[in-house]
C-alpha atoms as a PDB file:
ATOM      1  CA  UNK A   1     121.265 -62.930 -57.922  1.00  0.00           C
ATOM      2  CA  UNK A   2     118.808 -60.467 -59.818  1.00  0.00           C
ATOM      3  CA  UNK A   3     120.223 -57.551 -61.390  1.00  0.00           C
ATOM      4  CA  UNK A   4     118.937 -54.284 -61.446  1.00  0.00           C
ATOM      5  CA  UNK A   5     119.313 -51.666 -63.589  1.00  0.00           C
ATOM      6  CA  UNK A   6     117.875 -48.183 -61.841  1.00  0.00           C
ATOM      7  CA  UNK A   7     117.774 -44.448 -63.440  1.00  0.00           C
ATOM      8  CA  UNK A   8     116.004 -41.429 -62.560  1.00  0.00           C
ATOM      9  CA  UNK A   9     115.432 -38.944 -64.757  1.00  0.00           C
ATOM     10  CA  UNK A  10     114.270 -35.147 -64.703  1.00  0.00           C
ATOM     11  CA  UNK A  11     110.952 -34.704 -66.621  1.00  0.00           C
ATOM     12  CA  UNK A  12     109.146 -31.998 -67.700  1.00  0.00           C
ATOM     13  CA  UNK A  13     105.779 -31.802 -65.588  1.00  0.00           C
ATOM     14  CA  UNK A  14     103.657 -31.152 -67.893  1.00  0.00           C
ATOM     15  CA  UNK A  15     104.950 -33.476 -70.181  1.00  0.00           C
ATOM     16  CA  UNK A  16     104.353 -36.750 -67.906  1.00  0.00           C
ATOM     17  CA  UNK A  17     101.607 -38.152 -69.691  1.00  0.00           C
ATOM     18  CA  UNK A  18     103.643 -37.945 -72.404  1.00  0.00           C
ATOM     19  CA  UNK A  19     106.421 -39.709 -71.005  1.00  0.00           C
ATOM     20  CA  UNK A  20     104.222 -42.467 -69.954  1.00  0.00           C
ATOM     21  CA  UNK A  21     102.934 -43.003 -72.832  1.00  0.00           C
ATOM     22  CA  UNK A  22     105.948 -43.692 -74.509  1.00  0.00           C
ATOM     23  CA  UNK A  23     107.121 -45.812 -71.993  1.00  0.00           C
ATOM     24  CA  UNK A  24     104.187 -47.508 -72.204  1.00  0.00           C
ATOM     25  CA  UNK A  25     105.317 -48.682 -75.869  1.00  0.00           C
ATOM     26  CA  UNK A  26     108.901 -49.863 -75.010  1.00  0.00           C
ATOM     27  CA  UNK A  27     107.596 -52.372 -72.295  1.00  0.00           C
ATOM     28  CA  UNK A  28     106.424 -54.969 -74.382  1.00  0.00           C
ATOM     29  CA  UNK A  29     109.917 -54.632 -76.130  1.00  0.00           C
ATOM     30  CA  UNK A  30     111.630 -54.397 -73.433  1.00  0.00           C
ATOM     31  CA  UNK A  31     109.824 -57.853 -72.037  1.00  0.00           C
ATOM     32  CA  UNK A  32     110.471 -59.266 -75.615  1.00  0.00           C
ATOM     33  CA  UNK A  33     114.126 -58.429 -75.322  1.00  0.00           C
ATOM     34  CA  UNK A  34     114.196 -60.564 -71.977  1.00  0.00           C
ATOM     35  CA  UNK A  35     113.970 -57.862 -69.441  1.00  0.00           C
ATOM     36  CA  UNK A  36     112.337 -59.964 -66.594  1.00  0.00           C
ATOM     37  CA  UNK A  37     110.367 -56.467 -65.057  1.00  0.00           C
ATOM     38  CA  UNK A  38     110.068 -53.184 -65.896  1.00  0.00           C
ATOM     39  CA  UNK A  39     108.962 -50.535 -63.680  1.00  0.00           C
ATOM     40  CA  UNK A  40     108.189 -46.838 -64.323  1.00  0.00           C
ATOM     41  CA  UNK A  41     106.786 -44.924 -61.594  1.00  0.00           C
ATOM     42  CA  UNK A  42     104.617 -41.003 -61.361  1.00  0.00           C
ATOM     43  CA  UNK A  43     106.854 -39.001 -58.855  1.00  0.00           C
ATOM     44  CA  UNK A  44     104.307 -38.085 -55.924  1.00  0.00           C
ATOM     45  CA  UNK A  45     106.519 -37.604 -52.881  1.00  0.00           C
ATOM     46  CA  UNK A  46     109.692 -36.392 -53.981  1.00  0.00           C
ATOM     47  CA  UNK A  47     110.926 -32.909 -51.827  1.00  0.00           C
ATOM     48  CA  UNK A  48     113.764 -31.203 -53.134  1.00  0.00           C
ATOM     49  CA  UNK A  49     116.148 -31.323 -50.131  1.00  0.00           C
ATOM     50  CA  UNK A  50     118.584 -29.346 -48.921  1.00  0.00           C
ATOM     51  CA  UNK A  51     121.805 -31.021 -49.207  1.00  0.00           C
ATOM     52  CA  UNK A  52     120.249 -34.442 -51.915  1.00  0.00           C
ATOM     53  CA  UNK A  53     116.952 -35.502 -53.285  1.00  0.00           C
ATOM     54  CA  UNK A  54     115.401 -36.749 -56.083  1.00  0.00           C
ATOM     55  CA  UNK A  55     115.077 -33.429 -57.687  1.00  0.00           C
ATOM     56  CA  UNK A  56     118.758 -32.299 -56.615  1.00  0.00           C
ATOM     57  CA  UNK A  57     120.195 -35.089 -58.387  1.00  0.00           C
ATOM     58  CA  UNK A  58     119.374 -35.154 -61.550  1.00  0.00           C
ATOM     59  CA  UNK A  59     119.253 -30.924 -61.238  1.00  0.00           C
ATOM     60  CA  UNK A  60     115.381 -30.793 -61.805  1.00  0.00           C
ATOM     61  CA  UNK A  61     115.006 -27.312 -63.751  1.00  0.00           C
ATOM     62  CA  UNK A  62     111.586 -25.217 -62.421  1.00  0.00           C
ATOM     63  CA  UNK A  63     108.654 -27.430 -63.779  1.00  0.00           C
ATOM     64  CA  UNK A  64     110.195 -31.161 -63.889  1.00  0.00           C
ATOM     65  CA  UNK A  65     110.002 -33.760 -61.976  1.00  0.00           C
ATOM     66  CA  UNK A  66     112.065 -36.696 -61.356  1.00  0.00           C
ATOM     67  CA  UNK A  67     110.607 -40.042 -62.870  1.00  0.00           C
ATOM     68  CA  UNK A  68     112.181 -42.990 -61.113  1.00  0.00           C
ATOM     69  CA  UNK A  69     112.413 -46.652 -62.692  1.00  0.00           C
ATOM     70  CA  UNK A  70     114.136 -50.003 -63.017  1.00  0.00           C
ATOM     71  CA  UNK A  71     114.177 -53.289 -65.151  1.00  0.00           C
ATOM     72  CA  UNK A  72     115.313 -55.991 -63.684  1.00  0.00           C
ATOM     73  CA  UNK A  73     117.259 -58.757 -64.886  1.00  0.00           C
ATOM     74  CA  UNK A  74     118.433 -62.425 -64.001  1.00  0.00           C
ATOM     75  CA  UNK A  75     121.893 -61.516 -63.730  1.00  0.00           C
ATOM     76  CA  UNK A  76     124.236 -59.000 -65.257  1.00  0.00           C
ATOM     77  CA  UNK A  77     125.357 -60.904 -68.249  1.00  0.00           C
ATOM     78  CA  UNK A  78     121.559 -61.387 -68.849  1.00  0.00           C
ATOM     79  CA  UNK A  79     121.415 -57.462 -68.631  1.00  0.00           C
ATOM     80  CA  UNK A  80     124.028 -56.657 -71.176  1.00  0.00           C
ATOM     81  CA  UNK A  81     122.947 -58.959 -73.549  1.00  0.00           C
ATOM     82  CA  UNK A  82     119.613 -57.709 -73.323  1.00  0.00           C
ATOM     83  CA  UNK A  83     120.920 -54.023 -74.225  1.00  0.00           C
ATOM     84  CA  UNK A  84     122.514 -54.691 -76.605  1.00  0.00           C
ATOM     85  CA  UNK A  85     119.843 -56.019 -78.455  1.00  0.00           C
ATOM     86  CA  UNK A  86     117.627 -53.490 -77.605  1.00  0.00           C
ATOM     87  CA  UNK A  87     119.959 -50.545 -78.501  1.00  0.00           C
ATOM     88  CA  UNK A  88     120.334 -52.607 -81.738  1.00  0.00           C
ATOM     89  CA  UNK A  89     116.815 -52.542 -82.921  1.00  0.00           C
ATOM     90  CA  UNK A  90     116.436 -49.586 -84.620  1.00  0.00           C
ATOM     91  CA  UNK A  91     111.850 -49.475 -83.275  1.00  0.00           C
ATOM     92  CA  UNK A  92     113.597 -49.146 -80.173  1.00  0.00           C
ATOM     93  CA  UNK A  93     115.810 -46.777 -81.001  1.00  0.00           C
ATOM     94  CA  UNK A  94     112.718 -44.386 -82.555  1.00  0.00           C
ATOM     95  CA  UNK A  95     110.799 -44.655 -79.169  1.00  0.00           C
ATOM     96  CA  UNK A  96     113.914 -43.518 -76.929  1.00  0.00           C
ATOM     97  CA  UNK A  97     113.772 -40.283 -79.377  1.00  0.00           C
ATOM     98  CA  UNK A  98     110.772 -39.694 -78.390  1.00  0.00           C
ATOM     99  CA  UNK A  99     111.055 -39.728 -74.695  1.00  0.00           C
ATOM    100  CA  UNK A 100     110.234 -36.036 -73.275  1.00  0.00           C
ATOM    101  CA  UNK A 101     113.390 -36.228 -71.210  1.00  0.00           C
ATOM    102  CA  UNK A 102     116.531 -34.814 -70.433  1.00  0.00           C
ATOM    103  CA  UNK A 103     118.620 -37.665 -70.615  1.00  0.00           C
ATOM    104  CA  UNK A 104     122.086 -35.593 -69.936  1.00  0.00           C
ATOM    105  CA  UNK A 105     120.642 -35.196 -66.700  1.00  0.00           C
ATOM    106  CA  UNK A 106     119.422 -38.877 -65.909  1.00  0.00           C
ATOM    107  CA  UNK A 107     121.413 -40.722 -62.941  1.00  0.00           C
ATOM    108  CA  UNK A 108     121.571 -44.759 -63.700  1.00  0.00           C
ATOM    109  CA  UNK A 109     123.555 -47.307 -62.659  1.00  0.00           C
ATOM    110  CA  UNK A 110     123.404 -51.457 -62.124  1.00  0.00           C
ATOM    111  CA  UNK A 111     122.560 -53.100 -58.964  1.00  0.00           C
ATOM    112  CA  UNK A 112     123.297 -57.035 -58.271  1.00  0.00           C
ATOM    113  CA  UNK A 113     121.329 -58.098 -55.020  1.00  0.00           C
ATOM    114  CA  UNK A 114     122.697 -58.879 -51.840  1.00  0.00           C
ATOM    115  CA  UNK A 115     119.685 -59.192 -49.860  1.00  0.00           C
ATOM    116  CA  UNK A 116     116.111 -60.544 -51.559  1.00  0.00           C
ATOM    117  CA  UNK A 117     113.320 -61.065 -49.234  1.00  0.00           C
END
């Protein structure tokens, strides 16, 4: 079954474009590396809650936003060996630098699918 790697990350608004565009660059390298998808995604809808949201969980400071987005693999053997080459190439490495991110406060984790419809 396809697995999926998720993370959401906190984000400086005013730095979005920014993100994006960086992003932008690692996709193709990402695809070269064998990820099957990649998705990034502009947070629109994304209340802070009460008790959890978006924003709580990756403690979005005043003026961030959380950026959600997944790659998605064939399987999770397929994923690891697809990291590993990526965190090997040192291009790739350069672009995750760049990323206008907090990434001690980015949530991720890996997903195999039960259900696909």
């Amino acid at each position: 079954m396809t697995y999926y790697e998720i993370f959401v990350v906190p984000v400086p608004r005013d730095k979005l474009d920014e993100y994006f565009a960086v992003s932008a660059q690692m996709v193709p390298m990402w695809k070269a590396f064998g990820a099957v998808s990649v998705v990034e995604t502009r947070p629109e809808n994304v209340p802070t809650g009460k008790v959890t949201s978006f924003p709580l969980a990756v403690k979005c400071e005043r003026g961030e936003l959380p950026v959600f987005a997944f790659m998605t693999f064939r399987d999770r053997a397929h994923r690891d060996a697809v990291i590993e080459t990526a965190m090997a190439d040192p291009a790739m490495g350069a672009l995750m630098r760049q990323v206008p991110m907090d990434a001690r406060r980015m949530i991720f984790g890996g997903f195999t699918a039960e259900i696909e419809a």
